[in-house]
PDB file of N, CA and C in Angstrom:
ATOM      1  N   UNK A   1       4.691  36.994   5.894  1.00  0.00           N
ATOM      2  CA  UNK A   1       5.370  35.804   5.392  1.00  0.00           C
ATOM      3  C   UNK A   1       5.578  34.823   6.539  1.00  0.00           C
ATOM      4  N   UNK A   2       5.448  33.480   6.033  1.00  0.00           N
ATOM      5  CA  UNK A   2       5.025  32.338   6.981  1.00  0.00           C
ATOM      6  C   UNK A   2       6.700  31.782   7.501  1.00  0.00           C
ATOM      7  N   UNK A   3       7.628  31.596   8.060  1.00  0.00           N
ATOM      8  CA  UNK A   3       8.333  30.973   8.495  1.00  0.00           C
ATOM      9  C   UNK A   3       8.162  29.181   8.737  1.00  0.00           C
ATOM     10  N   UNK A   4       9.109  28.612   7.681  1.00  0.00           N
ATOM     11  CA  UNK A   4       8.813  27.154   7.672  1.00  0.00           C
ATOM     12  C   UNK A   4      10.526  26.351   8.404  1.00  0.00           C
ATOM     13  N   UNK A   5      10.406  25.622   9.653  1.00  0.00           N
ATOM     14  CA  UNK A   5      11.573  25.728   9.967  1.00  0.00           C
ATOM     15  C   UNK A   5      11.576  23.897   9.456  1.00  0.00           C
ATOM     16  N   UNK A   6      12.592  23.803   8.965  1.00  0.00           N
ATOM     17  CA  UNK A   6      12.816  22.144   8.058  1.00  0.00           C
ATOM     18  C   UNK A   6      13.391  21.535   9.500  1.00  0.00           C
ATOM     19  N   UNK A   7      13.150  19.922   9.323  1.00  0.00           N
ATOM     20  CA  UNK A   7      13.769  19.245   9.969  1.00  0.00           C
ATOM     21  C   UNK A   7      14.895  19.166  10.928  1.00  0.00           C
ATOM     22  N   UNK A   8      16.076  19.866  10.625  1.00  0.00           N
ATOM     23  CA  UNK A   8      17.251  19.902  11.117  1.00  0.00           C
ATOM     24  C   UNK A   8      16.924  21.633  12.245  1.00  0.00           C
ATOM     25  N   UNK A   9      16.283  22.468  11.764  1.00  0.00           N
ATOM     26  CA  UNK A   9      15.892  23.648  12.107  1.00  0.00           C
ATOM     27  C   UNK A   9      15.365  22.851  13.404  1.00  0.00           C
ATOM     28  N   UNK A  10      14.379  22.127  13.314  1.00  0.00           N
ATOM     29  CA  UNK A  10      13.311  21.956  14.624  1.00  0.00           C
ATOM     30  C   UNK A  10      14.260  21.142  15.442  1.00  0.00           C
ATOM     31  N   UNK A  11      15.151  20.048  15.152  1.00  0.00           N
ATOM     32  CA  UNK A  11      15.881  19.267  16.204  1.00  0.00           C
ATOM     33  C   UNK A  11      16.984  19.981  16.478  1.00  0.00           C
ATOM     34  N   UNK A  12      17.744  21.325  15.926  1.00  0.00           N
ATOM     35  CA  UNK A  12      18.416  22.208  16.774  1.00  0.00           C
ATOM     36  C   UNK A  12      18.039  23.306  17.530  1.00  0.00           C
ATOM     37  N   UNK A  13      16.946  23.323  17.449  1.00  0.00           N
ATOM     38  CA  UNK A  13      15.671  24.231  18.433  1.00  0.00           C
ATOM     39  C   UNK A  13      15.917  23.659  19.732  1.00  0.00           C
ATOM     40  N   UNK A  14      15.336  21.923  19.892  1.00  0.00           N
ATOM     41  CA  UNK A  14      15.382  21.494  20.690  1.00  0.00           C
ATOM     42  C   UNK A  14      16.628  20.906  21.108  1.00  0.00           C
ATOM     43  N   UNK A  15      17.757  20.804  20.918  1.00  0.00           N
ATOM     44  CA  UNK A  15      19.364  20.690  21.450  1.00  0.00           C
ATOM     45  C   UNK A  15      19.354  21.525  22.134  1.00  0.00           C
ATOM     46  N   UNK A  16      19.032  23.040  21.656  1.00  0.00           N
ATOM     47  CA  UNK A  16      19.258  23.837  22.383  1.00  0.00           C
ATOM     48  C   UNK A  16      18.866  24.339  23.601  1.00  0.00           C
ATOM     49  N   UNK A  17      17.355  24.219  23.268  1.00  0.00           N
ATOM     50  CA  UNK A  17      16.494  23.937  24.351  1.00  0.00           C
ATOM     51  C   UNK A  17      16.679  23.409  25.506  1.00  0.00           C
ATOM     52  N   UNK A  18      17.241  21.806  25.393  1.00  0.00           N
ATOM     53  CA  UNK A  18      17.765  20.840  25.965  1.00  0.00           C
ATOM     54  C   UNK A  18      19.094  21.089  27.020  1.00  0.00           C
ATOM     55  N   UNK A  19      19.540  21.478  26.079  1.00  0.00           N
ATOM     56  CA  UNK A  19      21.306  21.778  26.722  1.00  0.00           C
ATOM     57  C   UNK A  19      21.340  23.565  26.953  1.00  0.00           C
ATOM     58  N   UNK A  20      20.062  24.088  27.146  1.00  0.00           N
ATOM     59  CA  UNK A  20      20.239  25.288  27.916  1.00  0.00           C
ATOM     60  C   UNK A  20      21.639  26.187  26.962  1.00  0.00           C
ATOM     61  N   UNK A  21      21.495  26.033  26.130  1.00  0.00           N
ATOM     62  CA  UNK A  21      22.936  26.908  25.549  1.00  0.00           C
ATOM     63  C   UNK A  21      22.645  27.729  23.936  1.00  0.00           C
ATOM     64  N   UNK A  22      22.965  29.074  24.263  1.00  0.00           N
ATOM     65  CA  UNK A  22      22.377  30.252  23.190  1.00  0.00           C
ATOM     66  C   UNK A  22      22.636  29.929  22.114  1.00  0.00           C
ATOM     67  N   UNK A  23      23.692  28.481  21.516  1.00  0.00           N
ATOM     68  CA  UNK A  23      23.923  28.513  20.274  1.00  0.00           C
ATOM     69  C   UNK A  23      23.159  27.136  19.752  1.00  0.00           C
ATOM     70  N   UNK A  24      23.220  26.407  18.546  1.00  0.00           N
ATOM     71  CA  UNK A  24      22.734  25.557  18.064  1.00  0.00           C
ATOM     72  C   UNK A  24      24.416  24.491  17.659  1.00  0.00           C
ATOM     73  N   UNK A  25      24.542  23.224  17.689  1.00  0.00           N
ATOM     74  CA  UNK A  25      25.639  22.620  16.839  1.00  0.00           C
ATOM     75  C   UNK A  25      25.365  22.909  15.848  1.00  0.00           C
ATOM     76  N   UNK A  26      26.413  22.819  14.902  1.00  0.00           N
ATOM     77  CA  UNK A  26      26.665  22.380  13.651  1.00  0.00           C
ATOM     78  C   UNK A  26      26.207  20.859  13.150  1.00  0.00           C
ATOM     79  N   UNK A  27      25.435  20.896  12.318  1.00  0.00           N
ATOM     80  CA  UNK A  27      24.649  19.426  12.150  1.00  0.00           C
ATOM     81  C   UNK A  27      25.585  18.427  12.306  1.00  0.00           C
ATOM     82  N   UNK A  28      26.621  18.174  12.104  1.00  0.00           N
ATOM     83  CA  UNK A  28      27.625  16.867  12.106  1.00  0.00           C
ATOM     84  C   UNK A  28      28.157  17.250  13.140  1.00  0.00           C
ATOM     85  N   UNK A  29      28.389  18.176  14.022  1.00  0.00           N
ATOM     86  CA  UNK A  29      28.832  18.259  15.517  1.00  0.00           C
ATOM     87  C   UNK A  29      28.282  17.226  16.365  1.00  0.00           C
ATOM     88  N   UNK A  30      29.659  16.600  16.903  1.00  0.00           N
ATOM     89  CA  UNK A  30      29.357  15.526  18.022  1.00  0.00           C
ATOM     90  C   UNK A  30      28.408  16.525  19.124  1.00  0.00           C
ATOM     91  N   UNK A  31      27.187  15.750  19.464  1.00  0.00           N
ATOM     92  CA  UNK A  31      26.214  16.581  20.470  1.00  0.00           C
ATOM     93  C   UNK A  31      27.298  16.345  22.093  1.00  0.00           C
ATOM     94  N   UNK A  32      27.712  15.039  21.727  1.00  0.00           N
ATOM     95  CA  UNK A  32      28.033  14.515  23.388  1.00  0.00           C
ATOM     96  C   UNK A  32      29.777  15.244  23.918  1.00  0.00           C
ATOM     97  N   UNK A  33      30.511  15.711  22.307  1.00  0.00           N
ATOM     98  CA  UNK A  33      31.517  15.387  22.593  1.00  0.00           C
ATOM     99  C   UNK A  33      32.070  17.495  22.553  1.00  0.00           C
ATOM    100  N   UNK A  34      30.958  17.965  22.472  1.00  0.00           N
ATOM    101  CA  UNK A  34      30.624  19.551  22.542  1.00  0.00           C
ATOM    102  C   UNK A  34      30.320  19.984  23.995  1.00  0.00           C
ATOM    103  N   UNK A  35      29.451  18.588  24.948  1.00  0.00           N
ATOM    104  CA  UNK A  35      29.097  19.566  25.577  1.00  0.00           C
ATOM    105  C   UNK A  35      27.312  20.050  25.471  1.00  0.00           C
ATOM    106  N   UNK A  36      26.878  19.511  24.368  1.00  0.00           N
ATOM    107  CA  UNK A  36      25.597  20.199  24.047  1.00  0.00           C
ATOM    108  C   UNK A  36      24.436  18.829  25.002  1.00  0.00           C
ATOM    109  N   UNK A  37      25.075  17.730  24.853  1.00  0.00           N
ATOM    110  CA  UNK A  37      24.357  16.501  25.705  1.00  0.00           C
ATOM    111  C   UNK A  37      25.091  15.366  27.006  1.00  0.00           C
ATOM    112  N   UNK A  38      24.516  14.546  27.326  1.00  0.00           N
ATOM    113  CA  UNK A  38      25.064  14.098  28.251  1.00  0.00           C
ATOM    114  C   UNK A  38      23.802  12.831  28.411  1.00  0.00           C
ATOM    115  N   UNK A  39      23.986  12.089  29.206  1.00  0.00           N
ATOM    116  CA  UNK A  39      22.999  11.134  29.080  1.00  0.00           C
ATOM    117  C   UNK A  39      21.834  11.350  29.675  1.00  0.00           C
ATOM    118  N   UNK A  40      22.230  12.591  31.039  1.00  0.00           N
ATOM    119  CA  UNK A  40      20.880  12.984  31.437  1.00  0.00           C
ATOM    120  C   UNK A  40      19.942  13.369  30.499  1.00  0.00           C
ATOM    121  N   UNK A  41      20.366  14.591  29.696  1.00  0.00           N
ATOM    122  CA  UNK A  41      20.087  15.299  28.614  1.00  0.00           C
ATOM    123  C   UNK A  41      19.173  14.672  27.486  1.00  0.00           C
ATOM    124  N   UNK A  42      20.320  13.537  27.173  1.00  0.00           N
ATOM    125  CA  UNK A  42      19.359  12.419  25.871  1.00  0.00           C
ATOM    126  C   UNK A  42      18.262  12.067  25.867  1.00  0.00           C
ATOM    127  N   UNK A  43      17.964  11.754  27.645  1.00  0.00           N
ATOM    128  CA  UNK A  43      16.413  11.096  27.734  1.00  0.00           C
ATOM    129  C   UNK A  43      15.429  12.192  27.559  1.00  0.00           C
ATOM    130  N   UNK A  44      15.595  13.693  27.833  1.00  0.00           N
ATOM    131  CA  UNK A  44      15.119  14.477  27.945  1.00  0.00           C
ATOM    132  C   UNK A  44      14.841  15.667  26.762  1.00  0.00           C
ATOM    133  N   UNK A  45      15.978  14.969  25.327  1.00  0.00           N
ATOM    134  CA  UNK A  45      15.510  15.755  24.328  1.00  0.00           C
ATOM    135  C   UNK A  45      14.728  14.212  23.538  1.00  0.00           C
ATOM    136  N   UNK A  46      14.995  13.080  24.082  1.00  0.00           N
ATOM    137  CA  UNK A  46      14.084  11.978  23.334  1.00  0.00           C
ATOM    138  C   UNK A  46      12.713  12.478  23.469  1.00  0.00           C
ATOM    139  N   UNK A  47      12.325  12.926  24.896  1.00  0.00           N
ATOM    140  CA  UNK A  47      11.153  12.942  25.162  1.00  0.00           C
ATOM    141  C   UNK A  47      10.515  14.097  23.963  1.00  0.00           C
ATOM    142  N   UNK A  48      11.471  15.419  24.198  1.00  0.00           N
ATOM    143  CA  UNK A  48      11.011  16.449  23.191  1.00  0.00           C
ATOM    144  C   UNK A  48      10.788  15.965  21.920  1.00  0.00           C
ATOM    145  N   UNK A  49      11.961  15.153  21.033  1.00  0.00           N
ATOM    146  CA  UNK A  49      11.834  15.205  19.710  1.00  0.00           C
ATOM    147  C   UNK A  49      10.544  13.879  19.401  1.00  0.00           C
ATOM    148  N   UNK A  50      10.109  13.657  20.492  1.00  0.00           N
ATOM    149  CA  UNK A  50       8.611  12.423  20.289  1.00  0.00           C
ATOM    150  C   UNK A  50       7.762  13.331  20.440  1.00  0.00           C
ATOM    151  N   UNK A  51       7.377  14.198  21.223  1.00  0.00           N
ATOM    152  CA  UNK A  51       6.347  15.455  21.527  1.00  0.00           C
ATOM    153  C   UNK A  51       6.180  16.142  19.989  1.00  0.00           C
ATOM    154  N   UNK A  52       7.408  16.724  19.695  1.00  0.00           N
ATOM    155  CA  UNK A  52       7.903  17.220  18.277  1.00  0.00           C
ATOM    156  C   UNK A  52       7.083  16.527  16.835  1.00  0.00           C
ATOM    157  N   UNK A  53       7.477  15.390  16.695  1.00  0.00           N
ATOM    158  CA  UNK A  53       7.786  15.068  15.511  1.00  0.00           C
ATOM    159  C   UNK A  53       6.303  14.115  15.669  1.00  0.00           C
ATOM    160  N   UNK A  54       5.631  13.415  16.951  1.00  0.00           N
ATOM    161  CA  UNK A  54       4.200  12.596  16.959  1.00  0.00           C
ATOM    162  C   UNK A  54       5.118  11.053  16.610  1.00  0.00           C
ATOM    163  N   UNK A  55       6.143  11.149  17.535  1.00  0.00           N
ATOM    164  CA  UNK A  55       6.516   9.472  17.168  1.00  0.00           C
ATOM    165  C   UNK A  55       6.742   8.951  18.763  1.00  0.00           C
ATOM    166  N   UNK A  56       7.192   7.609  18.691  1.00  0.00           N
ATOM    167  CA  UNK A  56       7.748   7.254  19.931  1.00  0.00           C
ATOM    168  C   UNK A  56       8.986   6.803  19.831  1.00  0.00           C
ATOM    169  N   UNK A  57      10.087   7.058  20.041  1.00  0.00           N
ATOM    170  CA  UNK A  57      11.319   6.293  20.065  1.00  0.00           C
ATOM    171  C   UNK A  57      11.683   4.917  21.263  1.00  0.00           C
ATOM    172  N   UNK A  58      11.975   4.235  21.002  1.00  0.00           N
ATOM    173  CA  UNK A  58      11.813   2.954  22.336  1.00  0.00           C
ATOM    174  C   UNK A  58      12.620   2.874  22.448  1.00  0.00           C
ATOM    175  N   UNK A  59      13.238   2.421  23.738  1.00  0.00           N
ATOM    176  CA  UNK A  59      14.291   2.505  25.056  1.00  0.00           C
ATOM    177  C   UNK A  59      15.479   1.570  24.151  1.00  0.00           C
ATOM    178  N   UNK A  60      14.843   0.570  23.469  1.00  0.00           N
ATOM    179  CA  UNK A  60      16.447  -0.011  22.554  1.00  0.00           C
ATOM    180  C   UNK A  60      17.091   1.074  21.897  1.00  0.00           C
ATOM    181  N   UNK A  61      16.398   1.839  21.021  1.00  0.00           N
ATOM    182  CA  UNK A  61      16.895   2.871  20.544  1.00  0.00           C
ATOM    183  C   UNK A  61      18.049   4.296  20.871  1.00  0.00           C
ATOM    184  N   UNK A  62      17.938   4.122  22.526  1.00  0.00           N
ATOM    185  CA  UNK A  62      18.612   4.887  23.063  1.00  0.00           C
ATOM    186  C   UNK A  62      20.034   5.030  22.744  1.00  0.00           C
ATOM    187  N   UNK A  63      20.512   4.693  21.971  1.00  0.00           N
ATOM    188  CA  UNK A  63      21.881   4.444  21.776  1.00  0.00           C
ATOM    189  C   UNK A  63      22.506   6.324  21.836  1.00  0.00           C
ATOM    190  N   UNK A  64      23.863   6.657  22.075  1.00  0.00           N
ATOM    191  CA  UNK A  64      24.447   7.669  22.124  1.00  0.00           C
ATOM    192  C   UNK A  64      24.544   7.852  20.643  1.00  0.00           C
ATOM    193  N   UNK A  65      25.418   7.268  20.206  1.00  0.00           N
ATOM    194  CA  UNK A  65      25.819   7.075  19.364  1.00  0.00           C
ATOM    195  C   UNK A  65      24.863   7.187  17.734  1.00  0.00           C
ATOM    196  N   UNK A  66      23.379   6.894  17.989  1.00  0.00           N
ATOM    197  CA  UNK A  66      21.955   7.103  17.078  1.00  0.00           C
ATOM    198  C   UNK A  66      21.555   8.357  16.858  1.00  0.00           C
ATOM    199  N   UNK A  67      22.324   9.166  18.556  1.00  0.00           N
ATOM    200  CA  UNK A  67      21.798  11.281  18.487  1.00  0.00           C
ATOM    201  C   UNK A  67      23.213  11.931  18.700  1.00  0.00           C
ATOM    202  N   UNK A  68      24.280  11.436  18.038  1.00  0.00           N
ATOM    203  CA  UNK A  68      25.639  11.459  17.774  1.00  0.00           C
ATOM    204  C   UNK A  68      25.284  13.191  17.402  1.00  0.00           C
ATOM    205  N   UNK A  69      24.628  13.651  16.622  1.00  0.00           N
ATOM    206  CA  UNK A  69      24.779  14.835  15.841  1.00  0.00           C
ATOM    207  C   UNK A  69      23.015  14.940  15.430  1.00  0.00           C
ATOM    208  N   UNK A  70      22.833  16.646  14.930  1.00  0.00           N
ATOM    209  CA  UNK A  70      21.904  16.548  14.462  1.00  0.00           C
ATOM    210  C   UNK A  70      21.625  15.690  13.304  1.00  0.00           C
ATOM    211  N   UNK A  71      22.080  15.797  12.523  1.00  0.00           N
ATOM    212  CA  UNK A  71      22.589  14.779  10.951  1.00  0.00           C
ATOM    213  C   UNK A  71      21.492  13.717  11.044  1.00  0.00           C
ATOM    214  N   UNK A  72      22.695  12.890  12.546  1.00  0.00           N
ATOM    215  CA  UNK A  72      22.601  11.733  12.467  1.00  0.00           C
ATOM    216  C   UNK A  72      20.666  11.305  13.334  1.00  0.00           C
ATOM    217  N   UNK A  73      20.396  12.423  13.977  1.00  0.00           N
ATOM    218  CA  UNK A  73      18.979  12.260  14.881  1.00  0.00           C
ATOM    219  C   UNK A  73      18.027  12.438  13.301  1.00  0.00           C
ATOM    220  N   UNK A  74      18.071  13.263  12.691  1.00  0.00           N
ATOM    221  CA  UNK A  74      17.285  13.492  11.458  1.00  0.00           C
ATOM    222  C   UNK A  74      17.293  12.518  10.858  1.00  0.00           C
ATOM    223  N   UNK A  75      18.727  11.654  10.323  1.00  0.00           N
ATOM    224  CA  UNK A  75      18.614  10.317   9.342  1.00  0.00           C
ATOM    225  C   UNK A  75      17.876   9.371  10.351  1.00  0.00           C
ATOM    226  N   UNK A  76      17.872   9.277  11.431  1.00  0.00           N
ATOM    227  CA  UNK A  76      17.273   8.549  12.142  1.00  0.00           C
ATOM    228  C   UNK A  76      15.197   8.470  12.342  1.00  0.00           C
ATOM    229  N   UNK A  77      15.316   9.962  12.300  1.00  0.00           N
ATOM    230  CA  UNK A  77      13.596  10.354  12.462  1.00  0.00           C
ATOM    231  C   UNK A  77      13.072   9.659  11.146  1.00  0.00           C
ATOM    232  N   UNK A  78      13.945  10.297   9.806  1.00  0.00           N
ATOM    233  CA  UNK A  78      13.191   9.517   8.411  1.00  0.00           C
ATOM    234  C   UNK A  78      13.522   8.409   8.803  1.00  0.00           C
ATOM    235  N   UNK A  79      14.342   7.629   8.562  1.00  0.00           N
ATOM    236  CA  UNK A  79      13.627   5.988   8.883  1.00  0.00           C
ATOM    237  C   UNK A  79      12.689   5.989  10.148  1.00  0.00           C
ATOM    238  N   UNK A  80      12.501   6.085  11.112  1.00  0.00           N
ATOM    239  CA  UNK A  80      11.246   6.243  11.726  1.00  0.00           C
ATOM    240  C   UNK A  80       9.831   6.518  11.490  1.00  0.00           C
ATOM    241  N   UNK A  81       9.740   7.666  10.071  1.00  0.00           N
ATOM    242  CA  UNK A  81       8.771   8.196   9.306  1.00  0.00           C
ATOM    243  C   UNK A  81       8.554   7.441   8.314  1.00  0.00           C
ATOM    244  N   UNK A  82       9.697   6.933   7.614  1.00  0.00           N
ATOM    245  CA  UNK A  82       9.636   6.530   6.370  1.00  0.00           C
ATOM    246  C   UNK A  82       8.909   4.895   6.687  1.00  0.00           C
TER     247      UNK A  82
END
């Protein structure tokens, strides 16, 4: 049996990844305000979730506040996709 990991699955892969830490947030968990990011961090899971997903996110976009939570990085990727 095939393992299909959805959207929110793959961008808490890479949080975790990112922020070096055995657990995943809670999708509406503040990323910045946990501990799980930092601004070093942001540029460095941007890079992942563009590798990831085959998009580019651009430097306006950087906002904290846009990768607030997983939630909020996912509502963000569909409009990007969409």
């Amino acid at each position: 049996m095939q393992f299909f990991m959805n959207k929110q699955d793959k961008i808490a892969a890479i949080v975790k990844k990112v922020s070096k830490k055995p657990t995943a947030p809670d999708p509406d968990e503040s990323l910045f305000d946990s501990g799980y990011l930092d601004s070093f961090a942001l540029t460095d899971m941007v890079t992942e979730l563009e590798q990831e997903f085959g998009l580019t996110i651009p430097d306006a976009d950087l906002s904290p506040r846009r990768f607030e939570s997983i939630a909020r990085i996912e509502h963000y990727l569909n409009q990007k996709a969409g």
